[in-house]
PDB file of N, CA and C in Angstrom:
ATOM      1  N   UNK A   1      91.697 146.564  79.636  1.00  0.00           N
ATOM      2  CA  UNK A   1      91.864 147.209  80.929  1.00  0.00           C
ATOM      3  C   UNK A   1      92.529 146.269  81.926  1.00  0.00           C
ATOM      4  N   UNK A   2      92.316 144.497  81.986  1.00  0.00           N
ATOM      5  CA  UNK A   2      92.994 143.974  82.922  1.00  0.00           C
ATOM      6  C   UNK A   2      94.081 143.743  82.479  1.00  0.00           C
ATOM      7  N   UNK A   3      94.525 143.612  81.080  1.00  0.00           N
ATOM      8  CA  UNK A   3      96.180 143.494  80.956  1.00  0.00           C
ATOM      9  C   UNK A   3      97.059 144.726  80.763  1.00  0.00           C
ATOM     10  N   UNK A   4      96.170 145.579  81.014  1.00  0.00           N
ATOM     11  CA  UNK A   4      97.107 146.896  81.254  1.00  0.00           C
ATOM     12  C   UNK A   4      97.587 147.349  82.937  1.00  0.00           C
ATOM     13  N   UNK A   5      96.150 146.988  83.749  1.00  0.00           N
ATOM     14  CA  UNK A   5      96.536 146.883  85.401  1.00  0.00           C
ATOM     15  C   UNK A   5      97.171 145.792  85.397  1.00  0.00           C
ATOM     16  N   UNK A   6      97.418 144.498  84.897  1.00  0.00           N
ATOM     17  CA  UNK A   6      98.162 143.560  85.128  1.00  0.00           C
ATOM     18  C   UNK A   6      99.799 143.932  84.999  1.00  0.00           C
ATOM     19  N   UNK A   7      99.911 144.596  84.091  1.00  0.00           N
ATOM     20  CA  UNK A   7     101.510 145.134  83.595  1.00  0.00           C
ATOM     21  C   UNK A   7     101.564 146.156  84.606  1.00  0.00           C
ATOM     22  N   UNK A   8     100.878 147.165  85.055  1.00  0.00           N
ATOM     23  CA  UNK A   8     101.259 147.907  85.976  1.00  0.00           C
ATOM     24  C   UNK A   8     101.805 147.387  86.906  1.00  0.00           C
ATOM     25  N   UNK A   9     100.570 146.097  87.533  1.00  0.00           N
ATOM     26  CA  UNK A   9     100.961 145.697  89.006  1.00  0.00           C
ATOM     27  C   UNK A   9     101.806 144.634  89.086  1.00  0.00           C
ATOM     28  N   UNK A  10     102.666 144.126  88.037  1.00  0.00           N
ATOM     29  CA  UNK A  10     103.881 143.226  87.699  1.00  0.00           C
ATOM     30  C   UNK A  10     104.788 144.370  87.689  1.00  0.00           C
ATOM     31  N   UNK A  11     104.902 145.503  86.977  1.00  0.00           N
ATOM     32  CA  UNK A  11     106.057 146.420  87.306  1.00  0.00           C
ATOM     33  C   UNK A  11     106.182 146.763  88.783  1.00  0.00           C
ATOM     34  N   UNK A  12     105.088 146.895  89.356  1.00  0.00           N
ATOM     35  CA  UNK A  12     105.094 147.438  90.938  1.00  0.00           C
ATOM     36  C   UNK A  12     105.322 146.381  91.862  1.00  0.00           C
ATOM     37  N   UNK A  13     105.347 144.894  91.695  1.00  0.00           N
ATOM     38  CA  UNK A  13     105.828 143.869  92.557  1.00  0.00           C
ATOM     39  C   UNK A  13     107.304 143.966  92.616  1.00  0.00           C
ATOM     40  N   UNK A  14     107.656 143.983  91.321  1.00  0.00           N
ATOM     41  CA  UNK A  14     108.831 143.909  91.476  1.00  0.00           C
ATOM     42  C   UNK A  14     109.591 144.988  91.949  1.00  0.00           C
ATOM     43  N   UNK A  15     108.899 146.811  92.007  1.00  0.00           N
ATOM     44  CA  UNK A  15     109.385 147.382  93.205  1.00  0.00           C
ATOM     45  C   UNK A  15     109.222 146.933  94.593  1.00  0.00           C
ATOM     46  N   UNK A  16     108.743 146.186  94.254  1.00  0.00           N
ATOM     47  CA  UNK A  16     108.157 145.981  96.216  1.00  0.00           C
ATOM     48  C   UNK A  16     109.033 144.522  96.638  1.00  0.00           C
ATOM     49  N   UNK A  17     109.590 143.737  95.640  1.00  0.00           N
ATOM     50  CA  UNK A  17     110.621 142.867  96.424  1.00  0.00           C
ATOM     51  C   UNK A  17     111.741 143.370  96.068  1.00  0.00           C
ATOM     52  N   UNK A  18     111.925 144.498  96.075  1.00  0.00           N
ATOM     53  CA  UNK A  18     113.305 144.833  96.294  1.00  0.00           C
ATOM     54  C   UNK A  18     113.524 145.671  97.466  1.00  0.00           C
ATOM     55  N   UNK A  19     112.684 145.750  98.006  1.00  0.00           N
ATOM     56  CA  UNK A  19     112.625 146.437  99.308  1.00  0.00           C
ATOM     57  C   UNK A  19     112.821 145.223 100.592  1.00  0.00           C
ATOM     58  N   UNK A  20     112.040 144.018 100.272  1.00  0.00           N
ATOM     59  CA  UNK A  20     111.977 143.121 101.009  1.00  0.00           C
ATOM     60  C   UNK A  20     113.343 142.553 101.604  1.00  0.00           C
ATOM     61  N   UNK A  21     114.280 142.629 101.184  1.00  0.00           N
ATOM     62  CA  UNK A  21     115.448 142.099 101.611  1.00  0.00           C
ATOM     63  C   UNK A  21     116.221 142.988 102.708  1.00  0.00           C
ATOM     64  N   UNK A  22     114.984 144.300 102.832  1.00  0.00           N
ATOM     65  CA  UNK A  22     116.102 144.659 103.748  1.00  0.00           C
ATOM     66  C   UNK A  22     114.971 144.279 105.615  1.00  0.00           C
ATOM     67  N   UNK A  23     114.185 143.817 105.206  1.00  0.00           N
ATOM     68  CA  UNK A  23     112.907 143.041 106.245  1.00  0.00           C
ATOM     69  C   UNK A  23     113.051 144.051 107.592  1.00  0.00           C
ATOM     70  N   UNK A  24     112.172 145.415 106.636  1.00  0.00           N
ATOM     71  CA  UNK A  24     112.020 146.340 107.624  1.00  0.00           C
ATOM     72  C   UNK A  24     110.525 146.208 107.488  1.00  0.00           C
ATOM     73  N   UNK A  25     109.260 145.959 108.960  1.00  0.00           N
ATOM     74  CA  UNK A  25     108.763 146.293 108.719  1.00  0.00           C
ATOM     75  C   UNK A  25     107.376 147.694 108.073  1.00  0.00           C
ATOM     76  N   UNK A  26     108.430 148.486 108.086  1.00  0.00           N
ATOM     77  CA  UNK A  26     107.920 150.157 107.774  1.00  0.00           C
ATOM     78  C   UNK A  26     107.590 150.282 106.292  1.00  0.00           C
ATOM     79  N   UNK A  27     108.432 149.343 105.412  1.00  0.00           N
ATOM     80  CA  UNK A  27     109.238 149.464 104.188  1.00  0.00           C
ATOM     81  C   UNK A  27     107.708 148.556 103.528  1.00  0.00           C
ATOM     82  N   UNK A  28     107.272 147.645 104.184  1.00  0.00           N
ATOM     83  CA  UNK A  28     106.813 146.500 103.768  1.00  0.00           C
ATOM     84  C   UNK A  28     105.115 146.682 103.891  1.00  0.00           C
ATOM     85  N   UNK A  29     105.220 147.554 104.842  1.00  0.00           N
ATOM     86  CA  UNK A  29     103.296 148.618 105.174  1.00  0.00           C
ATOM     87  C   UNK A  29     103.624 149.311 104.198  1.00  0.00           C
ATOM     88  N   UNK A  30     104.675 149.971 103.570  1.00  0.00           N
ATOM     89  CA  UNK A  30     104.140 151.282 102.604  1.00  0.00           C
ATOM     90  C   UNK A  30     104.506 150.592 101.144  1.00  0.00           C
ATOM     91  N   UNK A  31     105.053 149.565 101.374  1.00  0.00           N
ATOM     92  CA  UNK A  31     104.616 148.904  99.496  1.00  0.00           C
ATOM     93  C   UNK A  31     103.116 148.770  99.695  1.00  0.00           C
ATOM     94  N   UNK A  32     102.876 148.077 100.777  1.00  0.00           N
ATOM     95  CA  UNK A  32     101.349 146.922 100.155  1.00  0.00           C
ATOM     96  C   UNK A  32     100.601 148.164 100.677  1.00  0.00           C
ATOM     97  N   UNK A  33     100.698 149.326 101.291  1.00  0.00           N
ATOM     98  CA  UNK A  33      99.691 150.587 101.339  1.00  0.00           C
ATOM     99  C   UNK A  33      99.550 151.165 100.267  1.00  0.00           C
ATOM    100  N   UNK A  34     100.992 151.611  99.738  1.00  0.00           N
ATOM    101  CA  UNK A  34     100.913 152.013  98.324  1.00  0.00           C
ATOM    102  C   UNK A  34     100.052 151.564  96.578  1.00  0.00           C
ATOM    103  N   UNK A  35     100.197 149.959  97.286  1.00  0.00           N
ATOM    104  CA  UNK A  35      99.660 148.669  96.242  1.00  0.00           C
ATOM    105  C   UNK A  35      98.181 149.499  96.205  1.00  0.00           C
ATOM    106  N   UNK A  36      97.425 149.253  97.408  1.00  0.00           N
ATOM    107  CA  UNK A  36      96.757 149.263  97.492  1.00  0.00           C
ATOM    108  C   UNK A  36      95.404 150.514  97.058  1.00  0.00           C
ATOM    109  N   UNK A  37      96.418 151.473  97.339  1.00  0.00           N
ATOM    110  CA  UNK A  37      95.788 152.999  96.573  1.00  0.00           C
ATOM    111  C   UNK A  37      96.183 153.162  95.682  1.00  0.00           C
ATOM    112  N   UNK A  38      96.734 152.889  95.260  1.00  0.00           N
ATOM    113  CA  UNK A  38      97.194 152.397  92.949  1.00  0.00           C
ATOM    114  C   UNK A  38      95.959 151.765  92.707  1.00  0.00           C
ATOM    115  N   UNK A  39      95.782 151.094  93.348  1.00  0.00           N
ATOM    116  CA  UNK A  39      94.831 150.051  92.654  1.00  0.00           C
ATOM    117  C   UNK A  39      93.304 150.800  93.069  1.00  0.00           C
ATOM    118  N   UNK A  40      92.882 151.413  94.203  1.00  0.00           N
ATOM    119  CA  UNK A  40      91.750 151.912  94.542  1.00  0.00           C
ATOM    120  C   UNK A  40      91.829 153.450  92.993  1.00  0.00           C
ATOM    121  N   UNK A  41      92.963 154.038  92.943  1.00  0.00           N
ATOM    122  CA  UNK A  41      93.025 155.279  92.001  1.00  0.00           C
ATOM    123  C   UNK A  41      92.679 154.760  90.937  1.00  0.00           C
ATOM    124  N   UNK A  42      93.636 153.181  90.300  1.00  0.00           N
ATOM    125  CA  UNK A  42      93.222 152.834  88.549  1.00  0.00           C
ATOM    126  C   UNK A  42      91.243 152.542  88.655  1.00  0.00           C
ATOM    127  N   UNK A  43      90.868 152.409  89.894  1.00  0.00           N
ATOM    128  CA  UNK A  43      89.461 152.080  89.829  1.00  0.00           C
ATOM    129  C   UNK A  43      88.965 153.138  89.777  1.00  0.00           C
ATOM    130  N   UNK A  44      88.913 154.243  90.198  1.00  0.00           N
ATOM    131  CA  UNK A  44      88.436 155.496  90.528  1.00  0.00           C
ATOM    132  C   UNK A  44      88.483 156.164  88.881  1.00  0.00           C
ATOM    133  N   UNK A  45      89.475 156.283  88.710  1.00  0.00           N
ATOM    134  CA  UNK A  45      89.670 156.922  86.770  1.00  0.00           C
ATOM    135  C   UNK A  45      89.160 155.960  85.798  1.00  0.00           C
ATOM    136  N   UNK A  46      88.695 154.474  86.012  1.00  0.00           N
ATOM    137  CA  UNK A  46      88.096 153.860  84.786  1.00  0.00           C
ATOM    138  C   UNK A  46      86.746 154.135  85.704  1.00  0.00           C
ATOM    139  N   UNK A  47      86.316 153.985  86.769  1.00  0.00           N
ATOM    140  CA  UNK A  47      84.583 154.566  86.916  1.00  0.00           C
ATOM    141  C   UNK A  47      84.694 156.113  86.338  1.00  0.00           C
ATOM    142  N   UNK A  48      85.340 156.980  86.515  1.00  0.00           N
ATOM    143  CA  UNK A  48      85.302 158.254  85.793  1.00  0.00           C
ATOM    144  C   UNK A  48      85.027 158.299  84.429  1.00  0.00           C
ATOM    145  N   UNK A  49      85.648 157.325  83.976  1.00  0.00           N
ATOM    146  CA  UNK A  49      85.627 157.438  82.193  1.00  0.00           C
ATOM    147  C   UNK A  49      84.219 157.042  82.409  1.00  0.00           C
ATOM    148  N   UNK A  50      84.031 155.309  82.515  1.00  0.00           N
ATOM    149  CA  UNK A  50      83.007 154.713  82.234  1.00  0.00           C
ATOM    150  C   UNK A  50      81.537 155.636  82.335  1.00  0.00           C
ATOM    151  N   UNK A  51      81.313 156.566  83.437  1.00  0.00           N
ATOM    152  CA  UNK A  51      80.613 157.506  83.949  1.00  0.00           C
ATOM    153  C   UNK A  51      80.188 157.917  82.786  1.00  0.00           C
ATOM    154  N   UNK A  52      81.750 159.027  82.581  1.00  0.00           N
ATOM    155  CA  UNK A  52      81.725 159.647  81.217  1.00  0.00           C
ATOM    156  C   UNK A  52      80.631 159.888  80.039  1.00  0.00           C
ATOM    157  N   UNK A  53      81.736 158.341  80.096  1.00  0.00           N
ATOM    158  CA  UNK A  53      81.230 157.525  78.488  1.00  0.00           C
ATOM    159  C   UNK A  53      80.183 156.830  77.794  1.00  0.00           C
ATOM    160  N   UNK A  54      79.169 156.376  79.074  1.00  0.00           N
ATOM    161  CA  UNK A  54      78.027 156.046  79.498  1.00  0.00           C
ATOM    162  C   UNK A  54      76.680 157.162  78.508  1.00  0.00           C
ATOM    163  N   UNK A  55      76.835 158.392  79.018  1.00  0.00           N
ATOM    164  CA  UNK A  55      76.022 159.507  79.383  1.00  0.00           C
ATOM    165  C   UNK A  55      76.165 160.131  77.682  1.00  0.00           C
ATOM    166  N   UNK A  56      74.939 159.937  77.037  1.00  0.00           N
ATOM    167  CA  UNK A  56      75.315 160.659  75.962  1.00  0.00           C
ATOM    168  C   UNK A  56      75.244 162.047  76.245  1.00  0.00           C
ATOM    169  N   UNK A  57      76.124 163.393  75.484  1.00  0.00           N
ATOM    170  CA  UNK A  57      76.346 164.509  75.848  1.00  0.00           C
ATOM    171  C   UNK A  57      76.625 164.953  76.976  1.00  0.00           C
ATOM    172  N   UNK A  58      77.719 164.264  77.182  1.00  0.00           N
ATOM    173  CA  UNK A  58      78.334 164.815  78.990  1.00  0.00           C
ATOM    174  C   UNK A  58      77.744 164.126  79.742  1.00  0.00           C
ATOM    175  N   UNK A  59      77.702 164.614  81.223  1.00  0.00           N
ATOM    176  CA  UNK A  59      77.394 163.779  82.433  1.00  0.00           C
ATOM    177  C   UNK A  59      76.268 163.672  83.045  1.00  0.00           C
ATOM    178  N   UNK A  60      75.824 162.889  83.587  1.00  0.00           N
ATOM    179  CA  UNK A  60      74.500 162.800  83.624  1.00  0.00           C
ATOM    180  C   UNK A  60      74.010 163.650  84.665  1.00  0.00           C
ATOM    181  N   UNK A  61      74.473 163.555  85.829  1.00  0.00           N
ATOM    182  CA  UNK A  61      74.262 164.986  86.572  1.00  0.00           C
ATOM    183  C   UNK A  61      75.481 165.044  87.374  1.00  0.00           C
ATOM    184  N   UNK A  62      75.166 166.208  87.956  1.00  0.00           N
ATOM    185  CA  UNK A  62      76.388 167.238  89.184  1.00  0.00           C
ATOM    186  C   UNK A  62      76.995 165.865  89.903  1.00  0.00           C
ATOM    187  N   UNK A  63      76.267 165.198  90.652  1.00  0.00           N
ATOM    188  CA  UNK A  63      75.772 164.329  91.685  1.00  0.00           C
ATOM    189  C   UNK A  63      77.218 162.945  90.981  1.00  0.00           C
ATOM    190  N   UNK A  64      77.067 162.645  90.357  1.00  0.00           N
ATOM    191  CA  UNK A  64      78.296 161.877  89.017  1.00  0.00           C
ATOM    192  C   UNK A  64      79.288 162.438  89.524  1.00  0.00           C
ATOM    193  N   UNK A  65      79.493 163.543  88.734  1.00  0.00           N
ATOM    194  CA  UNK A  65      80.163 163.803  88.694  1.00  0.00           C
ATOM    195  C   UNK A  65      81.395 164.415  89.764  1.00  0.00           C
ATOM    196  N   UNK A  66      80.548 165.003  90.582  1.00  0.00           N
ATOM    197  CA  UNK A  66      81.286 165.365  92.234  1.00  0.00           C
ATOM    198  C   UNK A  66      81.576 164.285  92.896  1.00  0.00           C
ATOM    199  N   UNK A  67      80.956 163.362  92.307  1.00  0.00           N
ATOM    200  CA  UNK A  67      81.299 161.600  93.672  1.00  0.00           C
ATOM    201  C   UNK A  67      82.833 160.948  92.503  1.00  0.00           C
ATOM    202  N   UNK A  68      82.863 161.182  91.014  1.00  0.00           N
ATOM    203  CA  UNK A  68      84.002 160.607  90.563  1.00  0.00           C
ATOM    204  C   UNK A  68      85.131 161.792  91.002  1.00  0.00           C
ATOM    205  N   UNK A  69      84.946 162.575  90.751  1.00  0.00           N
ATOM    206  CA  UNK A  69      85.926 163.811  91.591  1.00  0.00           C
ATOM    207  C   UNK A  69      86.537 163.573  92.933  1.00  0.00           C
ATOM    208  N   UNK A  70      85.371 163.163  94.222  1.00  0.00           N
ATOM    209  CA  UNK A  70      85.692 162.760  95.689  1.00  0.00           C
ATOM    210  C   UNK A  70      86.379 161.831  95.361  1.00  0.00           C
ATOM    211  N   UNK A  71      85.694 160.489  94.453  1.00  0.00           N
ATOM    212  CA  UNK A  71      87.012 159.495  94.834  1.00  0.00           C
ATOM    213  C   UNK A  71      88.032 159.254  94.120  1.00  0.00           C
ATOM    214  N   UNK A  72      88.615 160.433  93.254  1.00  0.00           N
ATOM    215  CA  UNK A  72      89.652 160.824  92.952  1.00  0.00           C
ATOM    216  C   UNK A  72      90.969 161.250  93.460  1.00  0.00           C
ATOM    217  N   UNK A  73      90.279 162.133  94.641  1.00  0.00           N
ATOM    218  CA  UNK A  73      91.093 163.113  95.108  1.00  0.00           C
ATOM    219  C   UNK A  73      91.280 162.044  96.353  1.00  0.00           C
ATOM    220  N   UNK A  74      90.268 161.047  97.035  1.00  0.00           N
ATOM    221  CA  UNK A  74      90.617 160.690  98.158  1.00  0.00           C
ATOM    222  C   UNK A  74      91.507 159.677  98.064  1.00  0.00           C
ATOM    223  N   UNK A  75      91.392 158.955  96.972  1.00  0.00           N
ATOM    224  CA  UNK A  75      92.736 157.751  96.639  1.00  0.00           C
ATOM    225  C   UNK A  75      93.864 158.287  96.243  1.00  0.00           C
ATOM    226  N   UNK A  76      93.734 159.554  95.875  1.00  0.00           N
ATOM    227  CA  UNK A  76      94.988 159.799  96.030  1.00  0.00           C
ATOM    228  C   UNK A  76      95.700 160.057  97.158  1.00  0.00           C
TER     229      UNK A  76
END
């Protein structure tokens, strides 16, 4: 799991210095905003699994499952 977010967030630096050269700051809030809810979402879908995967026969209750849902939808 960390050398797979690691390759993500090495592909996504290097979108984000290519923006840098044009030293707007608008350009430079919505990489590292963007960074930043990538990275809150890849957390949100491995607590989802882990949840999951945890719970023999499905989920352990409603309560799980509606809170991995909320912070699904809100990082996005």
């Amino acid at each position: 799991m960390v050398f797979f977010w690691y390759k993500l967030r090495s592909k996504f630096n290097s979108f984000c210095i290519c923006f840098q050269f044009l030293n707007n700051q608008i350009l430079r809030f919505f990489c590292a905003s963007y960074s930043f809810f990538f990275f809150l979402f890849v957390i949100s879908i491995y607590h989802f699994i882990e949840t999951e995967r945890r719970v023999e026969g499905g989920w352990d209750s409603t309560c799980s499952y509606l809170r991995a849902i909320t912070v699904l939808i809100i990082s996005v």
